[in-house]
Protein backbone atom coordinates (compact mmCIF):
# COMPACT_ATOMS: atom_id res chain seq x y z
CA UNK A 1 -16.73 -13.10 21.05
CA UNK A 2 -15.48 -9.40 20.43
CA UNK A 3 -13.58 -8.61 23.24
CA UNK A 4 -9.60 -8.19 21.95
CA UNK A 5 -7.18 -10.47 23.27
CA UNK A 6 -3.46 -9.70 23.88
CA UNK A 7 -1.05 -11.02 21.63
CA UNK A 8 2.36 -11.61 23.44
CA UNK A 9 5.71 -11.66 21.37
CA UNK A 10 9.16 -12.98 22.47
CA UNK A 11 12.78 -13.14 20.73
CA UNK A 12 14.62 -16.16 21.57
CA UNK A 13 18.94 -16.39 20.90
CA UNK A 14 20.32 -19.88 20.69
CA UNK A 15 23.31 -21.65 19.30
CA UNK A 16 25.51 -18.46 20.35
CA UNK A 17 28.99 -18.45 20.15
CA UNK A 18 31.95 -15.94 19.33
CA UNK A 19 31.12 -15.83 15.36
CA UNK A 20 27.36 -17.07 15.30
CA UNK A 21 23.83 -17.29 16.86
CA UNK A 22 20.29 -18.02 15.91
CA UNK A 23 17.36 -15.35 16.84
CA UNK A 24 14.09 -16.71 16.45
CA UNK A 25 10.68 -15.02 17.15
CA UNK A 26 7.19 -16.33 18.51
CA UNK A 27 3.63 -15.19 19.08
CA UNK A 28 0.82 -16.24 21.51
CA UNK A 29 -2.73 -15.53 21.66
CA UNK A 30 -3.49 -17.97 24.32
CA UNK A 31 -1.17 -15.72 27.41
CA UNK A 32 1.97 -18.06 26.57
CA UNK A 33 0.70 -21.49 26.74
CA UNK A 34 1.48 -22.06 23.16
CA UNK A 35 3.85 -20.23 20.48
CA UNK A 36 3.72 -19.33 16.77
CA UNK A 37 6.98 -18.74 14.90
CA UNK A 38 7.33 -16.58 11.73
CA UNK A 39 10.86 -16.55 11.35
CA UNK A 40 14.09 -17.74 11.88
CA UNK A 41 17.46 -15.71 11.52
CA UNK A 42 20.74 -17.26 11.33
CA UNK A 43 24.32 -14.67 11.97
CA UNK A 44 27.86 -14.97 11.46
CA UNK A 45 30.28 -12.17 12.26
CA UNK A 46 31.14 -10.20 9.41
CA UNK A 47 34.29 -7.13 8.91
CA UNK A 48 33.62 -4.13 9.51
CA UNK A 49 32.36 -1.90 6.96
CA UNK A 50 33.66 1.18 5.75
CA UNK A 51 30.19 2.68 5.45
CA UNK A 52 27.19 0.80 7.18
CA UNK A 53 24.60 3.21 5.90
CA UNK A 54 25.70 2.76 2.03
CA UNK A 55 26.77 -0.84 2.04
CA UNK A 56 25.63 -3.72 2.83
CA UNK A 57 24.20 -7.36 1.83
CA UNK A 58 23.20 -7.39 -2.21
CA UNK A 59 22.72 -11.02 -2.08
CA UNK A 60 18.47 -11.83 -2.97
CA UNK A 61 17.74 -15.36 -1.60
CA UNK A 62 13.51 -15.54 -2.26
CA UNK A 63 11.75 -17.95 0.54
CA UNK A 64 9.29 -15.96 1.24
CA UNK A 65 7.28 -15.75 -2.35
CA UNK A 66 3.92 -14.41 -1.14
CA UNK A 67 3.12 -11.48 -3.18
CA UNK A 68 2.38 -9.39 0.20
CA UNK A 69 6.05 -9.73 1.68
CA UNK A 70 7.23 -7.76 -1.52
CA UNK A 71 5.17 -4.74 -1.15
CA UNK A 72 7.71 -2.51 -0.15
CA UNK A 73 10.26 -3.48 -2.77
CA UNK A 74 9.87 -0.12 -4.08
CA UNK A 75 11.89 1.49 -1.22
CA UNK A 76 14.70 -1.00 -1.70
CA UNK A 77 17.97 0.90 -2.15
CA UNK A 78 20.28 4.29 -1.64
CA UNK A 79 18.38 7.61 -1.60
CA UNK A 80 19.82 10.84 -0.98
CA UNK A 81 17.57 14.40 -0.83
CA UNK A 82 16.49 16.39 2.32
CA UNK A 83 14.36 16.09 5.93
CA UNK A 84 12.03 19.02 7.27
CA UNK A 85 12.74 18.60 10.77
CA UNK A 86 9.64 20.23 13.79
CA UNK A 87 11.64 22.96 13.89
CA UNK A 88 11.38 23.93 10.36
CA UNK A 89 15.12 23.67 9.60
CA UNK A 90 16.18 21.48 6.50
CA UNK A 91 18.88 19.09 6.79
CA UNK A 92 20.55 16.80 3.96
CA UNK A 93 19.04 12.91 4.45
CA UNK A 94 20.22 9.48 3.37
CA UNK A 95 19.43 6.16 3.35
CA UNK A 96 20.11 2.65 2.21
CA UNK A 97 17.27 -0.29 2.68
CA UNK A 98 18.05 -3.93 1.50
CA UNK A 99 16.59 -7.48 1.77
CA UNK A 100 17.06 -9.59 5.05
CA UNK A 101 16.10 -12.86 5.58
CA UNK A 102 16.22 -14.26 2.58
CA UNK A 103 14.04 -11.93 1.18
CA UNK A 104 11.38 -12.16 3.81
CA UNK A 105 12.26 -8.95 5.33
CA UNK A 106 13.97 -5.20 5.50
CA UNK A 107 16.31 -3.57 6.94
CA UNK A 108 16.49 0.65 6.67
CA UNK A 109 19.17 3.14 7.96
CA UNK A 110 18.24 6.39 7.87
CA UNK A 111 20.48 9.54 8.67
CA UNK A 112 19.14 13.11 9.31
CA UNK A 113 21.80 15.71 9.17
CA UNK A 114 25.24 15.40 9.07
CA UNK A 115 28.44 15.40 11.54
CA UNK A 116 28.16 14.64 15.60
CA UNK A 117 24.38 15.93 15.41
CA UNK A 118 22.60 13.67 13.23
CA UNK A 119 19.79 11.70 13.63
CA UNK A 120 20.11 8.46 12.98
CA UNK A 121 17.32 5.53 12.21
CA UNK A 122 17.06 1.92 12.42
CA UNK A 123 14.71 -0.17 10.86
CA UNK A 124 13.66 -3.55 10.40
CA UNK A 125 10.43 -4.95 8.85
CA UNK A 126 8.20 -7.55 7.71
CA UNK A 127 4.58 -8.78 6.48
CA UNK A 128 3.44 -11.15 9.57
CA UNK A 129 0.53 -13.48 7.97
CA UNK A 130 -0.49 -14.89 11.55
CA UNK A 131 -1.10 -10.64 12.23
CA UNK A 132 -2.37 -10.26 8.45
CA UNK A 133 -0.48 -6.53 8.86
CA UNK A 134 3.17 -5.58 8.61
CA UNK A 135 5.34 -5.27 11.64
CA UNK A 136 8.07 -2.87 12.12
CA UNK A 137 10.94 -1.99 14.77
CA UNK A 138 12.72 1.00 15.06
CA UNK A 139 15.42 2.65 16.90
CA UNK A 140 15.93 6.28 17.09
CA UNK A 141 19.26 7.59 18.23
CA UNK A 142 17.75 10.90 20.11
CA UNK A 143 15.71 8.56 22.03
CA UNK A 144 17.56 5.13 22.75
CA UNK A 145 14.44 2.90 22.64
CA UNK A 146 13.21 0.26 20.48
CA UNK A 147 9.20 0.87 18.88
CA UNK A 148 6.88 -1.44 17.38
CA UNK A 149 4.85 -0.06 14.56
CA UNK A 150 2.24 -2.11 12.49
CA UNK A 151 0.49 -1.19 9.68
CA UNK A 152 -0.96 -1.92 6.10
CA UNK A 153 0.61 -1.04 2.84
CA UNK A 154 -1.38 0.13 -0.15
CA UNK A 155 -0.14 0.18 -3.14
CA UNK A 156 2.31 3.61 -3.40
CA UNK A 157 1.17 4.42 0.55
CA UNK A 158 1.94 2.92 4.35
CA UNK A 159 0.79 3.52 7.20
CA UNK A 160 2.59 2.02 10.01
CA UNK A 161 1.61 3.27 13.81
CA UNK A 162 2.69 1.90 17.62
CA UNK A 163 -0.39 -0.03 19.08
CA UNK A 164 -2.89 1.76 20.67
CA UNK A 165 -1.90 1.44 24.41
CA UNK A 166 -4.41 1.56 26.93
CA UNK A 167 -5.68 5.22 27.08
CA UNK A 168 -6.39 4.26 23.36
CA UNK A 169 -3.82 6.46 21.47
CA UNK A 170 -1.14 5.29 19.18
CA UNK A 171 2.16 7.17 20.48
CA UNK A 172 4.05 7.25 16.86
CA UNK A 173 2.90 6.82 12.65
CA UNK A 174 5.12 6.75 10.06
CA UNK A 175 2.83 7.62 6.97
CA UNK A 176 4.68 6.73 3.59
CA UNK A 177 2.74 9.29 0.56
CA UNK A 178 4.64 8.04 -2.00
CA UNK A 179 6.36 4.84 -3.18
CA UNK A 180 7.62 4.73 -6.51
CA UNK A 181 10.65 3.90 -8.17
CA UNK A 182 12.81 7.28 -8.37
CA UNK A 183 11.23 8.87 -5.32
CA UNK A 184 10.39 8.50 -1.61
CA UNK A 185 8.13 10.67 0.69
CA UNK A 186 7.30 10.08 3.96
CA UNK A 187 6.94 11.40 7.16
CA UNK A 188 7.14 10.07 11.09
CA UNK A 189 5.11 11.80 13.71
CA UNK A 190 3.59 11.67 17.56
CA UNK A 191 0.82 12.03 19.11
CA UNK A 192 0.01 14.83 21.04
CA UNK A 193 -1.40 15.50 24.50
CA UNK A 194 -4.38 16.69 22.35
CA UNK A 195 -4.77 13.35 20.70
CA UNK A 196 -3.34 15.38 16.94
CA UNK A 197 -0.46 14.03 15.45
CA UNK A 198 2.94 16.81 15.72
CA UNK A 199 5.61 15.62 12.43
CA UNK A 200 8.82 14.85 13.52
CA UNK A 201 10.33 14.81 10.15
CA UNK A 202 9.38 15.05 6.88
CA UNK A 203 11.58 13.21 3.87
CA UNK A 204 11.92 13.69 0.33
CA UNK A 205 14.30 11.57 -0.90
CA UNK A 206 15.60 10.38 -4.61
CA UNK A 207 17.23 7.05 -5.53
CA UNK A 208 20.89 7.40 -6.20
CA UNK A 209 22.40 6.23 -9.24
C-alpha cells in the first residue's frame, strides 16, 4: 500500500491553574481513533525578564539521550551579526536558542532590525521518532500565524519546509548552510506563484562571547 495517509496532530492543556499547566501533544495515523504522544511539558509562572531574547533557562536536564535529538546543539546560544532582508537592505540580527524539555527540545528567538520595526521570530523544535524527521513551529511577527516545518538535519546543514499542501507545493523552507560552533548561516524563504523559492531573509550570525 503506497497511497499517503494523513497524520493528524493535537495539543492538549490540563491541570491549569493561575501558576501552572501541563501541554501535552499526540499523533494519529488511523483519522483519530487512537493517539501517539511524544512529549509532555510541565509550566509554572516565572518573573518577568528584563530581556527575553538574551536570557533565559541555562538549566540542561538530558531525558532524551538519542544521539538524533542533539543534532542541532550546534546552534545552542547568543549570536549577534546581520540579516539580508528581500529588499536588499541589511539590518543588525540577534538571537538566543536554549534547551527545553529537558533537553528534548529548542526554543529560538530571533530579532531582525531594531526599534518599533523589527522582525521578530519564534521558534520551537524537536526530532519526532514516530515521524523519523524533525518538527518545527514558528511564529513570525509580520504575519501573526503559527507554521509547521519538518525536515532532516545533516550534519552542518537543515532543511526544514511546511508540508506540501494539496496543489503539492511547500509554502515556506528554512535552509540552514552552515552549523558550526562560532558561526550560523541560514536563510528562510517562500514559494512562489512560479513554484521557485523568493528568500525572505538571509542570516549571518556569530556566537557572542
Amino acid at each position: 500500500d503506497t497511497a499517503v495517509k494523513s497524520v493528524l496532530v493535537r495539543f492538549r492543556f490540563s491541570d491549569i491553574t493561575a501558576n501552572s499547566l501541563r501541554w501535552s501533544d499526540g499523533t494519529s495515523r488511523d483519522g483519530g481513533q487512537t493517539w501517539a504522544g511524544s512529549w509532555i511539558m510541565d509550566f509554572t509562572r516565572r518573573d518577568s525578564l528584563a530581556d527575553p531574547l538574551l536570557n533565559g533557562p541555562t538549566e540542561r536536564r538530558d531525558r532524551c539521550t538519542f544521539p538524533r535529538i542533539h543534532g542541532m546543539d550546534a546552534w545552542l546560544g547568543e549570536w549577534q551579526g546581520e540579516a539580508i532582508l528581500a529588499s536588499g537592505d541589511t539590518v543588525p540580527a540577534r538571537a538566543r536558542s536554549y534547551e527545553i524539555l529537558g533537553g528534548c527540545g529548542q526554543m529560538d528567538f530571533i530579532e531582525l532590525g531594531q526599534g518599533g520595526d523589527a522582525v521578530k521570530i519564534y521558534r520551537v523544535r524537536t526530532f519526532q521518532p514516530d515521524l523519523d524527521r524533525w518538527v518545527e513551529y514558528r511564529l513570525d511577527s509580520r504575519q501573526g500565524i503559527i507554521q509547521r516545518l519538518e525536515g532532516s538535519v545533516e550534519g552542518s546543514t537543515a532543511v526544514l519546509e511546511t508540508p506540501e499542501s494539496e496543489s503539492g507545493k511547500a509554502r515556506m523552507r528554512t535552509r540552514w548552510t552552515r552549523i558550526a560552533p562560532d558561526s550560523v548561516e541560514f536563510e528562510t524563504a517562500e514559494r512562489s506563484a512560479s513554484g521557485g523559492w523568493v528568500p525572505l531573509w538571509r542570516l549571518s550570525l556569530a556566537r557572542e562571547d
